[in-house]
PDB file of N, CA and C in Angstrom:
ATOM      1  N   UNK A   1     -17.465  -5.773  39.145  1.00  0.00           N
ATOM      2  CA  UNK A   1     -18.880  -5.910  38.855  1.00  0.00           C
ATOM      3  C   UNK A   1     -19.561  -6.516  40.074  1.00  0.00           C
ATOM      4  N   UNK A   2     -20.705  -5.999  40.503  1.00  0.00           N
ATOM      5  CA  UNK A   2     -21.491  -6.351  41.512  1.00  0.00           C
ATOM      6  C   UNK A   2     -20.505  -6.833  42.740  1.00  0.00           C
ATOM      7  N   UNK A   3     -20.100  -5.422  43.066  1.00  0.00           N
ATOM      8  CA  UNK A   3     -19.476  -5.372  44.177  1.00  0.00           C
ATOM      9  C   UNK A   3     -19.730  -4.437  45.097  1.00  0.00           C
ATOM     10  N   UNK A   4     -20.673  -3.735  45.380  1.00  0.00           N
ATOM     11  CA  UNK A   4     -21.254  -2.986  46.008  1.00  0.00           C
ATOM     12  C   UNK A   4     -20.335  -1.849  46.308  1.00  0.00           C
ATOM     13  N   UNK A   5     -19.327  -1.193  45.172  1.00  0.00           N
ATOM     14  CA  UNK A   5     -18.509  -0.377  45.961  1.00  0.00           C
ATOM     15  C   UNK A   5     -18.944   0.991  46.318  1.00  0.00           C
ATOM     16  N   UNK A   6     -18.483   1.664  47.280  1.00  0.00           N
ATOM     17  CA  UNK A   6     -18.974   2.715  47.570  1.00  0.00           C
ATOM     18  C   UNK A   6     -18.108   4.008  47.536  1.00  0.00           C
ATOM     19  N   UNK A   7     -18.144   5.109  46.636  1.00  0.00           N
ATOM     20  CA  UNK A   7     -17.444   5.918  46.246  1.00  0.00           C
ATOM     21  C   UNK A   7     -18.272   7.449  45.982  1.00  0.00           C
ATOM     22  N   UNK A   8     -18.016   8.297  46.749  1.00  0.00           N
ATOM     23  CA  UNK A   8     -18.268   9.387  46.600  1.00  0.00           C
ATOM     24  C   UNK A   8     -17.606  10.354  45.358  1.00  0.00           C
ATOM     25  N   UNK A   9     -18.391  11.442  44.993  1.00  0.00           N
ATOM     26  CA  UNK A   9     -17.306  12.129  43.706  1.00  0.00           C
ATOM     27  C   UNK A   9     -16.825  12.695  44.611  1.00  0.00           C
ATOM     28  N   UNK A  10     -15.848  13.194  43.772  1.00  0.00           N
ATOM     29  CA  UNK A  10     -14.506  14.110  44.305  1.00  0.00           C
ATOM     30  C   UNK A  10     -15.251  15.462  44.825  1.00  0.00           C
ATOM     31  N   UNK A  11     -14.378  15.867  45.889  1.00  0.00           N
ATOM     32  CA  UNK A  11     -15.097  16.937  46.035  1.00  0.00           C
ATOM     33  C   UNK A  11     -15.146  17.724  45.079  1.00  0.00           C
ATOM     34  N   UNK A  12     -14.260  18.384  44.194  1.00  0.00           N
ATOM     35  CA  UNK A  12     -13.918  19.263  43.153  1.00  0.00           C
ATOM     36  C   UNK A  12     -14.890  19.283  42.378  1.00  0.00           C
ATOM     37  N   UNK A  13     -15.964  18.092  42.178  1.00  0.00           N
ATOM     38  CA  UNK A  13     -17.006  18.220  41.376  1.00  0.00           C
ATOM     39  C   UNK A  13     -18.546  18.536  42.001  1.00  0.00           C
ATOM     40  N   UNK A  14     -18.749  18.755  43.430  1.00  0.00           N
ATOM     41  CA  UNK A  14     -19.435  19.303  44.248  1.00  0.00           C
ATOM     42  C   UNK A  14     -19.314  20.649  44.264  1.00  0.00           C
ATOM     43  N   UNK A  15     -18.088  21.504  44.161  1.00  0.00           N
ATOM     44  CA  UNK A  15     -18.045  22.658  44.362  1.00  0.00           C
ATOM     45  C   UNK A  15     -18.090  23.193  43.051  1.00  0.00           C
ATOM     46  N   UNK A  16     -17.374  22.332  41.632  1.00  0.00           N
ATOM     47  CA  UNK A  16     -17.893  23.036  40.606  1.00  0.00           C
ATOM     48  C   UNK A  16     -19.226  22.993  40.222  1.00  0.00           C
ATOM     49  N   UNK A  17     -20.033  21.862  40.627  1.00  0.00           N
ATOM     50  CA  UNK A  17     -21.610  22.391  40.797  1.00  0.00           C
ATOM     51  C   UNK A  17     -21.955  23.594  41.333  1.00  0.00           C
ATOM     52  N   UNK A  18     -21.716  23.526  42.543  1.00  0.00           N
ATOM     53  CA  UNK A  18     -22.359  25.010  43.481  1.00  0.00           C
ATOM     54  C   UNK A  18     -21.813  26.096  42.477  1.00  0.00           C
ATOM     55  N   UNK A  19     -20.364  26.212  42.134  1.00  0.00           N
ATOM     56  CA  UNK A  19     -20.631  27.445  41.585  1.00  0.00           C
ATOM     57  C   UNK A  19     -20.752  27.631  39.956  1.00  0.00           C
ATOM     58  N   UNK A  20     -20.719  26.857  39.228  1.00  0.00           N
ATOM     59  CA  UNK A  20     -21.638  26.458  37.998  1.00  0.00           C
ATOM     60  C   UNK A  20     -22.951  26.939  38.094  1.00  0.00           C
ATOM     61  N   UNK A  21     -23.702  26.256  38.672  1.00  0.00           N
ATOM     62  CA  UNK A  21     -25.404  26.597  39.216  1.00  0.00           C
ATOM     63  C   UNK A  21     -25.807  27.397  40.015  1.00  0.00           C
ATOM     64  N   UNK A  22     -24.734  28.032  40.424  1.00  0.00           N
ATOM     65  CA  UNK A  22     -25.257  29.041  41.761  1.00  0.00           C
ATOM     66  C   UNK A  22     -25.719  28.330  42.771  1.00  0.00           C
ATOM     67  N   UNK A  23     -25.353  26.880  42.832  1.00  0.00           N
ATOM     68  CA  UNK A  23     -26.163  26.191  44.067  1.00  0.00           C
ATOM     69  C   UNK A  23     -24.756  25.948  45.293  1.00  0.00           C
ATOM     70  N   UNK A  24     -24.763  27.345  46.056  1.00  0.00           N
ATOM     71  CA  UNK A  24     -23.734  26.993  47.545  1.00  0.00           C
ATOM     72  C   UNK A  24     -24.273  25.695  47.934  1.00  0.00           C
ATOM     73  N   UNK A  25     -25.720  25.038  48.728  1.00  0.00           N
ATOM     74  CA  UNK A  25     -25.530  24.164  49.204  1.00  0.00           C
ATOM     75  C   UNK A  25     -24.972  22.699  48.891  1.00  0.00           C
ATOM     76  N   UNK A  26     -24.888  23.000  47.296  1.00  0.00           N
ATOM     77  CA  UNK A  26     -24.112  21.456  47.305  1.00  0.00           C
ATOM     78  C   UNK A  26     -22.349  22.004  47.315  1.00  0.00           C
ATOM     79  N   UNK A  27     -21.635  23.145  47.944  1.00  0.00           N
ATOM     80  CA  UNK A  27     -20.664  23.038  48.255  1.00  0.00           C
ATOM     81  C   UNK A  27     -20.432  21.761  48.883  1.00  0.00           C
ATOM     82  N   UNK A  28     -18.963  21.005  48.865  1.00  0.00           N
ATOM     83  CA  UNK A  28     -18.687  19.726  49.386  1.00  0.00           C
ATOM     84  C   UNK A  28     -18.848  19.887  51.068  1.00  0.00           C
ATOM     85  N   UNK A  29     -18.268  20.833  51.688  1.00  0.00           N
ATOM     86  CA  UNK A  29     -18.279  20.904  52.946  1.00  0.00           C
ATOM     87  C   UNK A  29     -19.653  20.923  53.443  1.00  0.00           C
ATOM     88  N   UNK A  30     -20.520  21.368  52.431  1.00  0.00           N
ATOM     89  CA  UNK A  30     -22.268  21.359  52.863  1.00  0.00           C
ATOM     90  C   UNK A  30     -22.685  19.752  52.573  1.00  0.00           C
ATOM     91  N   UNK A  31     -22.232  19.435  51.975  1.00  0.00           N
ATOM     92  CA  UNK A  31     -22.806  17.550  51.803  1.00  0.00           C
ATOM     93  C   UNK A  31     -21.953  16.792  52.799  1.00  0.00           C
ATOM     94  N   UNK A  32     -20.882  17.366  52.998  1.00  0.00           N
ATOM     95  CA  UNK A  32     -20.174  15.955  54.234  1.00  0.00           C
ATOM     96  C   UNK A  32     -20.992  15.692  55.168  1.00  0.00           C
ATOM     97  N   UNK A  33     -21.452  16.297  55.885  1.00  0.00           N
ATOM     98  CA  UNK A  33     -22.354  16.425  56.943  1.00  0.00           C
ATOM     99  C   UNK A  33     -23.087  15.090  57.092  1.00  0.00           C
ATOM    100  N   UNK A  34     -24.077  15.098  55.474  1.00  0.00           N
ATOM    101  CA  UNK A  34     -25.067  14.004  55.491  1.00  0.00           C
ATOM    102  C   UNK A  34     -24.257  12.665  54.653  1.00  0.00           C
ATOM    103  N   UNK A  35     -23.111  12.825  54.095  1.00  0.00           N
ATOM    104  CA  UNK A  35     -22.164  11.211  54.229  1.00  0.00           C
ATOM    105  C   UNK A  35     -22.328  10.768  55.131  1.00  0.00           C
ATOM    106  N   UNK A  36     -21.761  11.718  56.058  1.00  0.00           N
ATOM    107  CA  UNK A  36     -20.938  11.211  57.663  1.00  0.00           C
ATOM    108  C   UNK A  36     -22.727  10.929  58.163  1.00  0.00           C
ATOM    109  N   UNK A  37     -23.142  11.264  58.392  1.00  0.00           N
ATOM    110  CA  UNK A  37     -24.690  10.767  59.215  1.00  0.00           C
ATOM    111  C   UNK A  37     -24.959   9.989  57.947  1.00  0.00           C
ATOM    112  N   UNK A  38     -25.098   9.378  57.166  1.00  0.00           N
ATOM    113  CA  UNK A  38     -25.787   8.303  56.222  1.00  0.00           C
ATOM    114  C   UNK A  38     -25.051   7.327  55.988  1.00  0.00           C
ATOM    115  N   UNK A  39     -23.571   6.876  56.776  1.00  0.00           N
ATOM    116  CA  UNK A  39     -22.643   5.762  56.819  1.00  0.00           C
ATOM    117  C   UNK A  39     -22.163   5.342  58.140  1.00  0.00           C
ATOM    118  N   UNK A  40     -22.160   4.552  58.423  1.00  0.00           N
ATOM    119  CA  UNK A  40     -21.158   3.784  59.318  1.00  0.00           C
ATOM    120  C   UNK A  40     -20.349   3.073  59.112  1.00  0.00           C
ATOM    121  N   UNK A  41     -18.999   3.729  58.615  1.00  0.00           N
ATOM    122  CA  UNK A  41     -17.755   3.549  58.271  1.00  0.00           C
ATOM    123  C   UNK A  41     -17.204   2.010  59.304  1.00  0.00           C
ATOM    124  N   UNK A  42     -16.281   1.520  58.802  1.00  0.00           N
ATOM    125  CA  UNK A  42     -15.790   0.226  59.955  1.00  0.00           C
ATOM    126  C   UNK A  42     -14.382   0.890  60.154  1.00  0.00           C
ATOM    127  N   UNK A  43     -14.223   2.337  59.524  1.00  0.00           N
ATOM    128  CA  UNK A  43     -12.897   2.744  60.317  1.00  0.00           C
ATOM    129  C   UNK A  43     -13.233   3.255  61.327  1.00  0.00           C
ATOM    130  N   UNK A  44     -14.616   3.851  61.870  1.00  0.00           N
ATOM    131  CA  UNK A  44     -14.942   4.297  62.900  1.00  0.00           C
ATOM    132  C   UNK A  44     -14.971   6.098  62.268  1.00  0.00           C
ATOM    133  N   UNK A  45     -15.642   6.682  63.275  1.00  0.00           N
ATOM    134  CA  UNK A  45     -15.915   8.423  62.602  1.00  0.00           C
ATOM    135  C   UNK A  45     -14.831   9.319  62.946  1.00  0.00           C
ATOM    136  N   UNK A  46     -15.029   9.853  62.070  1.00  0.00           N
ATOM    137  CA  UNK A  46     -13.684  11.183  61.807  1.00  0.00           C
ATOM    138  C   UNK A  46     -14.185  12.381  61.400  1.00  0.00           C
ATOM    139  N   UNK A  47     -13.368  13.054  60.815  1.00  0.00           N
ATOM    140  CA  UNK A  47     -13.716  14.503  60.256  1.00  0.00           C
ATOM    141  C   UNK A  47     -14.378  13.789  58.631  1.00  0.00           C
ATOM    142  N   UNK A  48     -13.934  13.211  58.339  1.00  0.00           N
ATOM    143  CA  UNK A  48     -14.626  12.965  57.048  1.00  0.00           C
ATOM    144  C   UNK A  48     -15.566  11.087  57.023  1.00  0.00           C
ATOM    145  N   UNK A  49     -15.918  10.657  57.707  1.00  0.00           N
ATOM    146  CA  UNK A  49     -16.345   9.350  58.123  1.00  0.00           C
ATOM    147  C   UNK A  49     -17.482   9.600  59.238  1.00  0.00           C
ATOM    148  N   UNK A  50     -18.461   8.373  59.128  1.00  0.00           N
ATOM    149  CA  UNK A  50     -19.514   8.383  60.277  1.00  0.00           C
ATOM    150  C   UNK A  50     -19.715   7.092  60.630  1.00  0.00           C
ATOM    151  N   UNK A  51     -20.398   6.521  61.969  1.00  0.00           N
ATOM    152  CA  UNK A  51     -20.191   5.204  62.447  1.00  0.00           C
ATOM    153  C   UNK A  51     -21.103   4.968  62.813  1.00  0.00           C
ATOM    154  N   UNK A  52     -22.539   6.077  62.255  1.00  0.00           N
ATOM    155  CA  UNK A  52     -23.816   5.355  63.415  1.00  0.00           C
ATOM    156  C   UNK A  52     -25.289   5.479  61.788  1.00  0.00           C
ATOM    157  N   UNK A  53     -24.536   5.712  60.908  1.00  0.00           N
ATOM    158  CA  UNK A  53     -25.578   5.800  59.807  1.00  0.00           C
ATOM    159  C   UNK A  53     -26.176   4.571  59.682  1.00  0.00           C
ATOM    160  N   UNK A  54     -27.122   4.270  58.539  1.00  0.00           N
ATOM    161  CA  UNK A  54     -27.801   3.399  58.194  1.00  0.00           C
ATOM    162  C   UNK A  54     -27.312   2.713  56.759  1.00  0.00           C
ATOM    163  N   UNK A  55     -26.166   3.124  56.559  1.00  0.00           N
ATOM    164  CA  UNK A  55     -25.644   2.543  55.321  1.00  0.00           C
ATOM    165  C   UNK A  55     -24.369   1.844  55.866  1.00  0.00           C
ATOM    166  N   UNK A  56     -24.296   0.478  55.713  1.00  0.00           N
ATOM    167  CA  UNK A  56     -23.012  -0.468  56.437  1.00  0.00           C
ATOM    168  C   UNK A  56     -21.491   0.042  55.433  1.00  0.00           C
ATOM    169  N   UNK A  57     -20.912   0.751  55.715  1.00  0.00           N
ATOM    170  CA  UNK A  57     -19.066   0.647  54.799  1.00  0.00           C
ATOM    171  C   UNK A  57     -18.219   0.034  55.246  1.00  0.00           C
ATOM    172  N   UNK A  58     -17.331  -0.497  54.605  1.00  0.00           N
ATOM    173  CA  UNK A  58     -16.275  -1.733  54.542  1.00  0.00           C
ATOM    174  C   UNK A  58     -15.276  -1.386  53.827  1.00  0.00           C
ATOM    175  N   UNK A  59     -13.858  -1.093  54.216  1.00  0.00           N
ATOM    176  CA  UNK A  59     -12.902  -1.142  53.644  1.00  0.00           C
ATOM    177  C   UNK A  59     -12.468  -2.530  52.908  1.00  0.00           C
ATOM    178  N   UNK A  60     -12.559  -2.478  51.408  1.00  0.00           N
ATOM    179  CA  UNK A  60     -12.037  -4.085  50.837  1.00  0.00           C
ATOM    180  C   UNK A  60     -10.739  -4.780  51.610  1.00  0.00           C
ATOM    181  N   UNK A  61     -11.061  -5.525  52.018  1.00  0.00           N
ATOM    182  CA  UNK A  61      -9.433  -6.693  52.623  1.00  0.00           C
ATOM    183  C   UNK A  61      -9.072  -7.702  51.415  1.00  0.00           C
ATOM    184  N   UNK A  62     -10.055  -7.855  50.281  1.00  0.00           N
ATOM    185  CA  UNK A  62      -9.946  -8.784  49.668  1.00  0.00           C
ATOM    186  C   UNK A  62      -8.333  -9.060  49.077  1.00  0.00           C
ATOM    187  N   UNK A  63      -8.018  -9.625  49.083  1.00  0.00           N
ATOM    188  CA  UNK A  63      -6.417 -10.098  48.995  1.00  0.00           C
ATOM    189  C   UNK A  63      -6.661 -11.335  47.399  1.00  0.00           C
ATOM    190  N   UNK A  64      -5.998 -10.293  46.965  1.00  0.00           N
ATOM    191  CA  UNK A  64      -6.057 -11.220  45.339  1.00  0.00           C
ATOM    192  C   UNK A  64      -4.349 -10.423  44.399  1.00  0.00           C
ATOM    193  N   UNK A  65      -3.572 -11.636  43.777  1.00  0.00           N
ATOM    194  CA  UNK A  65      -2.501 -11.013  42.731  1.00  0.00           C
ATOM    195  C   UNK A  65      -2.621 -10.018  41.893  1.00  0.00           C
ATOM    196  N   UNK A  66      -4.081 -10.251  41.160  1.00  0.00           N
ATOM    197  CA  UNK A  66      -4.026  -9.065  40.721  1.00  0.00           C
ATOM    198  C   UNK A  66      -4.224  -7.721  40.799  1.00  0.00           C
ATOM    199  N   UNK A  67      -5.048  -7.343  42.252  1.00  0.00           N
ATOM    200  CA  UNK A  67      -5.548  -6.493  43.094  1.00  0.00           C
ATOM    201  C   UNK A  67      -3.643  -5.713  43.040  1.00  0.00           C
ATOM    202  N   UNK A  68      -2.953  -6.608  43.817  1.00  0.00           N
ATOM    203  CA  UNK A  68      -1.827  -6.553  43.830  1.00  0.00           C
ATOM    204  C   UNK A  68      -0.949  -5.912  43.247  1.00  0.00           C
ATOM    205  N   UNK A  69      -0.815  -6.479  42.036  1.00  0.00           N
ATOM    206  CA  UNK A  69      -0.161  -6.001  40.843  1.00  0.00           C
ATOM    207  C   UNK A  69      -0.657  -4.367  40.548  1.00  0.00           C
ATOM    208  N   UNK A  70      -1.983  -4.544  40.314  1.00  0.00           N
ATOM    209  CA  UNK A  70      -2.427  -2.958  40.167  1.00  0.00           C
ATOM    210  C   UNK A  70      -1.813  -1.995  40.821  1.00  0.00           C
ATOM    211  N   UNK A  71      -1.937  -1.693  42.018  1.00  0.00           N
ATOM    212  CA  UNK A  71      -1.407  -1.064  42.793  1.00  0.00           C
ATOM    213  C   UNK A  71      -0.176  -1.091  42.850  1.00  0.00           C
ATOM    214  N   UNK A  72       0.525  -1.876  42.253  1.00  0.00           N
ATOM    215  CA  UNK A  72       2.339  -1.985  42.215  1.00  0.00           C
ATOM    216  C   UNK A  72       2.336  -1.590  40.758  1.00  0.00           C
ATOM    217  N   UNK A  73       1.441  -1.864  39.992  1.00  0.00           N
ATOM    218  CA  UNK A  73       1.845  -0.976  38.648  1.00  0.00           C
ATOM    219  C   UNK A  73       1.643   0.729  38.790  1.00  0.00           C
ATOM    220  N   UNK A  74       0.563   0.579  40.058  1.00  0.00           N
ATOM    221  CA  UNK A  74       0.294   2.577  39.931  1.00  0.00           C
ATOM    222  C   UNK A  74       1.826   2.903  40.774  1.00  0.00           C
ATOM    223  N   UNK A  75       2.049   2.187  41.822  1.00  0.00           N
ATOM    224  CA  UNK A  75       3.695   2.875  42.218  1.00  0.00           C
ATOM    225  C   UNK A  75       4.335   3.213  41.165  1.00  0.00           C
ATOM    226  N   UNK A  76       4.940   2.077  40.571  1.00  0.00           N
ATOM    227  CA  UNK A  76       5.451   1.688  39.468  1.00  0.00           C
ATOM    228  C   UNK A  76       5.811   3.395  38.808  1.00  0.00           C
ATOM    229  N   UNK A  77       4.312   3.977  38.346  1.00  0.00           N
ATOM    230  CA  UNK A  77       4.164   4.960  37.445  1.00  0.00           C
ATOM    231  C   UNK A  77       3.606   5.909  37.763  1.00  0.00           C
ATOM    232  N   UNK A  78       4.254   6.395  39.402  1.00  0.00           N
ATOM    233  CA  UNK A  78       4.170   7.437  40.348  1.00  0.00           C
ATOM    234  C   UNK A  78       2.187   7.852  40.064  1.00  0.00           C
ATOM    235  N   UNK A  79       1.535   6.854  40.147  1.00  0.00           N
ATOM    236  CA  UNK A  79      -0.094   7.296  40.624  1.00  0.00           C
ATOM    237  C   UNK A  79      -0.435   7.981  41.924  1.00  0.00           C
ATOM    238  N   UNK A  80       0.459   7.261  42.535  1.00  0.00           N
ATOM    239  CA  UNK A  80      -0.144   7.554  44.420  1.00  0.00           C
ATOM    240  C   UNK A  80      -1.031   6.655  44.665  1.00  0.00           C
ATOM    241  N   UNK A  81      -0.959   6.464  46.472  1.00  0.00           N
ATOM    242  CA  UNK A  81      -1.910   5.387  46.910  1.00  0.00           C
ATOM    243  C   UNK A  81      -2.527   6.181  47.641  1.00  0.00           C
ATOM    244  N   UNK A  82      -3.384   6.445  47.713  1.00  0.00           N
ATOM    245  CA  UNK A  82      -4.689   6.850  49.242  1.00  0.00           C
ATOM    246  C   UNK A  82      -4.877   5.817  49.820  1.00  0.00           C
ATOM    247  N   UNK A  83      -5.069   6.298  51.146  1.00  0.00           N
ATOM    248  CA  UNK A  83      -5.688   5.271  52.184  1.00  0.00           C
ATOM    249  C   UNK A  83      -6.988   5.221  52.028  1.00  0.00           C
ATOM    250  N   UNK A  84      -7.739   6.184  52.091  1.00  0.00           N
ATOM    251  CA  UNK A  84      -9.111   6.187  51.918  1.00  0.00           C
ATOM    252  C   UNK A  84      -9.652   7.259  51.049  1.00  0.00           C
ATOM    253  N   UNK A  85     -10.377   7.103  49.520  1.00  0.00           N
ATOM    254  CA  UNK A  85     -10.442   7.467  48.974  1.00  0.00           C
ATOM    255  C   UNK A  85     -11.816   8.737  48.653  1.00  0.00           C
ATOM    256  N   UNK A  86     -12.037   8.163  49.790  1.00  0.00           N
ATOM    257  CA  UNK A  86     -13.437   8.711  50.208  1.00  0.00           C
ATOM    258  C   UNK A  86     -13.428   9.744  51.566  1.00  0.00           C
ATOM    259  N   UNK A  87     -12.214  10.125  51.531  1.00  0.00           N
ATOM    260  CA  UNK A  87     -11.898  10.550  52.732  1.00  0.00           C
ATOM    261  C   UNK A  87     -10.804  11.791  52.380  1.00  0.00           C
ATOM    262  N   UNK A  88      -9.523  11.962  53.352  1.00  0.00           N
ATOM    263  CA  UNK A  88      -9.124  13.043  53.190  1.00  0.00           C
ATOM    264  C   UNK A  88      -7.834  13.080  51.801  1.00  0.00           C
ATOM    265  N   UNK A  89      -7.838  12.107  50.986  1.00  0.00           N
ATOM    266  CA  UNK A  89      -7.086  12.099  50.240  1.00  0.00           C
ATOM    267  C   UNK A  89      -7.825  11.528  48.499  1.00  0.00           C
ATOM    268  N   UNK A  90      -8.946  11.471  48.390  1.00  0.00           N
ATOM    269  CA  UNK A  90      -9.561  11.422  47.309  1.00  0.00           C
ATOM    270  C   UNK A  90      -8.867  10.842  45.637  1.00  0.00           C
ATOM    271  N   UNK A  91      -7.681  11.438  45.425  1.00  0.00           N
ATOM    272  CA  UNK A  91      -7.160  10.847  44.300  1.00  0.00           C
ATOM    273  C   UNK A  91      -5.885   9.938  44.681  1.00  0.00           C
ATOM    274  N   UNK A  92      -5.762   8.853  43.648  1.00  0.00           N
ATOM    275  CA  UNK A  92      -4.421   7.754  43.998  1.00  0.00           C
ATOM    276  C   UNK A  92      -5.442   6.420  43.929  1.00  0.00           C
ATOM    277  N   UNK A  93      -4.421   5.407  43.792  1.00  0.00           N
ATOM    278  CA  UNK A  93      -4.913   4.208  44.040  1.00  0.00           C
ATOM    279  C   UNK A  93      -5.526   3.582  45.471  1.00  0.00           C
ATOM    280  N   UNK A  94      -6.196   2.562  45.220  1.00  0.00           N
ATOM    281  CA  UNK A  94      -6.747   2.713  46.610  1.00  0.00           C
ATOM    282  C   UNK A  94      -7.146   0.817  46.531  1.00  0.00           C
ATOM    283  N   UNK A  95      -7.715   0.027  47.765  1.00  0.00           N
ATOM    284  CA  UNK A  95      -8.607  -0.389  48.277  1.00  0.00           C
ATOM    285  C   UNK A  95      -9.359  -0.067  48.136  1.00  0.00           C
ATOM    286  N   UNK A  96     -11.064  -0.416  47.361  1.00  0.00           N
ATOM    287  CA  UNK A  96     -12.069  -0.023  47.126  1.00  0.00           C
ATOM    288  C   UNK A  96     -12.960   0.244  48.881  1.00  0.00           C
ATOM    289  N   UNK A  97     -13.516   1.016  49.120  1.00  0.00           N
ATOM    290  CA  UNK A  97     -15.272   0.533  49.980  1.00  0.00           C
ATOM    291  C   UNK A  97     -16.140   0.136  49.692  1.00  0.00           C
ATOM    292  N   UNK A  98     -16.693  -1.007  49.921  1.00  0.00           N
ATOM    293  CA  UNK A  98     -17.806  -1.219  49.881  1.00  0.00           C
ATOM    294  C   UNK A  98     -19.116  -1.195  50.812  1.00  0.00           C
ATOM    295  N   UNK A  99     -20.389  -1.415  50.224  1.00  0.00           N
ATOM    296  CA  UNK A  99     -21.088  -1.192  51.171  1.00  0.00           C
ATOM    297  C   UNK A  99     -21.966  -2.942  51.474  1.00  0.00           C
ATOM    298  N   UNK A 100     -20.765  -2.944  52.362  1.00  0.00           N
ATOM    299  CA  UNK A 100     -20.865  -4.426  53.048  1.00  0.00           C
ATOM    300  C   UNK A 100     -21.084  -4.139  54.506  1.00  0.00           C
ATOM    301  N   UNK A 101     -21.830  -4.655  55.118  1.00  0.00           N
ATOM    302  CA  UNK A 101     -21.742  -4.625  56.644  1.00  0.00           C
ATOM    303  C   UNK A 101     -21.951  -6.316  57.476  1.00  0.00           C
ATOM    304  N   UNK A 102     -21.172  -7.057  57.911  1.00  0.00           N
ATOM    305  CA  UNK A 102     -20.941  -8.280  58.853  1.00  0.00           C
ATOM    306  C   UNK A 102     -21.352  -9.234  57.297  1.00  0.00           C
ATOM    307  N   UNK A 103     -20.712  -9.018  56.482  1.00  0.00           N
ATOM    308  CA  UNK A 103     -20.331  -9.902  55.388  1.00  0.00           C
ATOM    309  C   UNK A 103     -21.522 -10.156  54.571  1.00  0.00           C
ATOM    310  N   UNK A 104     -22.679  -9.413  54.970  1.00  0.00           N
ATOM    311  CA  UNK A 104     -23.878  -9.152  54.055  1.00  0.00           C
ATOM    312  C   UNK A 104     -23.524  -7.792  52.988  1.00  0.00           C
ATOM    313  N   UNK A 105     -24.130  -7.870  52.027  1.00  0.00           N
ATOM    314  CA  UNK A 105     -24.545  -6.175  50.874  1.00  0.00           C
ATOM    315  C   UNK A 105     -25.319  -5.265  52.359  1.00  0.00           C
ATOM    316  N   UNK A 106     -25.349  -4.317  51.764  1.00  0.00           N
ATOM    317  CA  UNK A 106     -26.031  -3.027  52.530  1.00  0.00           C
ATOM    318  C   UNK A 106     -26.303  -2.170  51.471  1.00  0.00           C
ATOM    319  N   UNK A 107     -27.312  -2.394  50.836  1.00  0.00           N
ATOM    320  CA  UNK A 107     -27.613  -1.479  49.430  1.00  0.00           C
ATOM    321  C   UNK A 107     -28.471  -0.648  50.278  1.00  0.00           C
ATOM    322  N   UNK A 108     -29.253   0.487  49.195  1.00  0.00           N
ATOM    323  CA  UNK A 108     -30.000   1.389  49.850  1.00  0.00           C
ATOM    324  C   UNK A 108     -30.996   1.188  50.221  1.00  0.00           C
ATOM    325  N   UNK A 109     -31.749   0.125  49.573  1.00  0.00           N
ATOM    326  CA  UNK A 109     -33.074  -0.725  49.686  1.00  0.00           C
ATOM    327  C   UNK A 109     -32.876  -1.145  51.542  1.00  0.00           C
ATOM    328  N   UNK A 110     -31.821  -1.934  51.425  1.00  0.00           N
ATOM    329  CA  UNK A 110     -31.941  -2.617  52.985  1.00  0.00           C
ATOM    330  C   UNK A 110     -31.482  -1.049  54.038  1.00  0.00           C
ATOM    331  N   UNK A 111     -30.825  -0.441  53.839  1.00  0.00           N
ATOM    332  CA  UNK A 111     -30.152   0.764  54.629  1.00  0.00           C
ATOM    333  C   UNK A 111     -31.441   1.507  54.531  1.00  0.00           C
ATOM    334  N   UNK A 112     -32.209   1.484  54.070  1.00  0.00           N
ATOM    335  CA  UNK A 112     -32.918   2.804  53.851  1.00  0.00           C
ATOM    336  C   UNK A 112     -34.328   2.766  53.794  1.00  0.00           C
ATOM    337  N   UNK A 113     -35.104   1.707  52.553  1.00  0.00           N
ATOM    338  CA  UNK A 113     -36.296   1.191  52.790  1.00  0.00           C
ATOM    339  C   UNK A 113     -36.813   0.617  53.622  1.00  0.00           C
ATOM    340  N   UNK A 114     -35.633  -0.509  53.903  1.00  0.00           N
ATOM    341  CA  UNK A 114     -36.555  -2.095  54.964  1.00  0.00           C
ATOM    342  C   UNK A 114     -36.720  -0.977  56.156  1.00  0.00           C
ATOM    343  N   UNK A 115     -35.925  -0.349  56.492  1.00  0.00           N
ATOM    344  CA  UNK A 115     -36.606  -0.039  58.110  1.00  0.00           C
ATOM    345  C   UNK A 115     -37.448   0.865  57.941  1.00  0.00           C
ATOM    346  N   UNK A 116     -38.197   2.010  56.803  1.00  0.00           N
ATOM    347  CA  UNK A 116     -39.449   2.276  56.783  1.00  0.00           C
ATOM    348  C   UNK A 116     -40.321   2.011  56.428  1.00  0.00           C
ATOM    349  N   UNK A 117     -40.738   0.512  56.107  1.00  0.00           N
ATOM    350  CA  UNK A 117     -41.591  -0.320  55.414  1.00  0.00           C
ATOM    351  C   UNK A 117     -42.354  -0.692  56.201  1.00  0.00           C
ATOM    352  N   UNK A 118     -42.554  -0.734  57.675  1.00  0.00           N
ATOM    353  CA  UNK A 118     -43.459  -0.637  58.613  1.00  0.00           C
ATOM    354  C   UNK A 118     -44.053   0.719  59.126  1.00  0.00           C
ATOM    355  N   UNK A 119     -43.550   1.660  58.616  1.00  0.00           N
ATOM    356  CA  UNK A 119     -44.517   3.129  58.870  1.00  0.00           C
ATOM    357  C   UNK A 119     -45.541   3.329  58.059  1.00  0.00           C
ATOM    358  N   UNK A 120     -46.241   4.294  58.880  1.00  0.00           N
ATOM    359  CA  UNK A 120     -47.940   4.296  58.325  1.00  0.00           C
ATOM    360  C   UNK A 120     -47.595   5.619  57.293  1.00  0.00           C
TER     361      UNK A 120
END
């Protein structure tokens, strides 16, 4: 709760839009584009990541037992771990992202409003 995490849907549910609705452009490969330009990942940019957006991302470091345990219960009961869930491996347990940048929130308000709140 009020953790600013940041999680994209799966792609699988981007593309069953497009072809549900007849809408190609929300194919997933048509939305990565504007992830990757609307984040600046702290893993730095990739094929699926961006590093110069206006939205701060943060891989969780938070180090807690029960964080812990979770993830040793999904081994446990063959879940899978992703590294990044938001990235090229989408399902499995994971480290959350959040949208933290230099230990402040980075909601959309500050990423997105504050810097056009001085245009005419």
């Amino acid at each position: 709760i009020n953790s600013m995490v940041y999680m994209r849907g799966h792609p699988d549910n981007y593309d069953g839009w497009a072809e549900d609705f007849d809408l190609p452009a929300w194919r997933f490969e048509n939305c990565l584009p504007y992830f990757r330009a609307g984040e600046a990942s702290d893993r730095g940019a990739d094929a699926w990541r961006g590093d110069s957006g206006p939205l701060q991302v943060t891989k969780s470091h938070h180090q807690s037992p029960l964080i812990d345990a979770f993830l040793e219960a999904g081994d446990e009961t063959g879940q899978g771990r992703s590294d990044d869930l938001n990235g090229y491996k989408p399902e499995g347990l994971s480290r959350l992202d959040a949208t933290i940048g230099n230990g402040q929130r980075c909601s959309a308000a500050v990423a997105h409003l504050k810097p056009a709140r001085g245009r005419p």
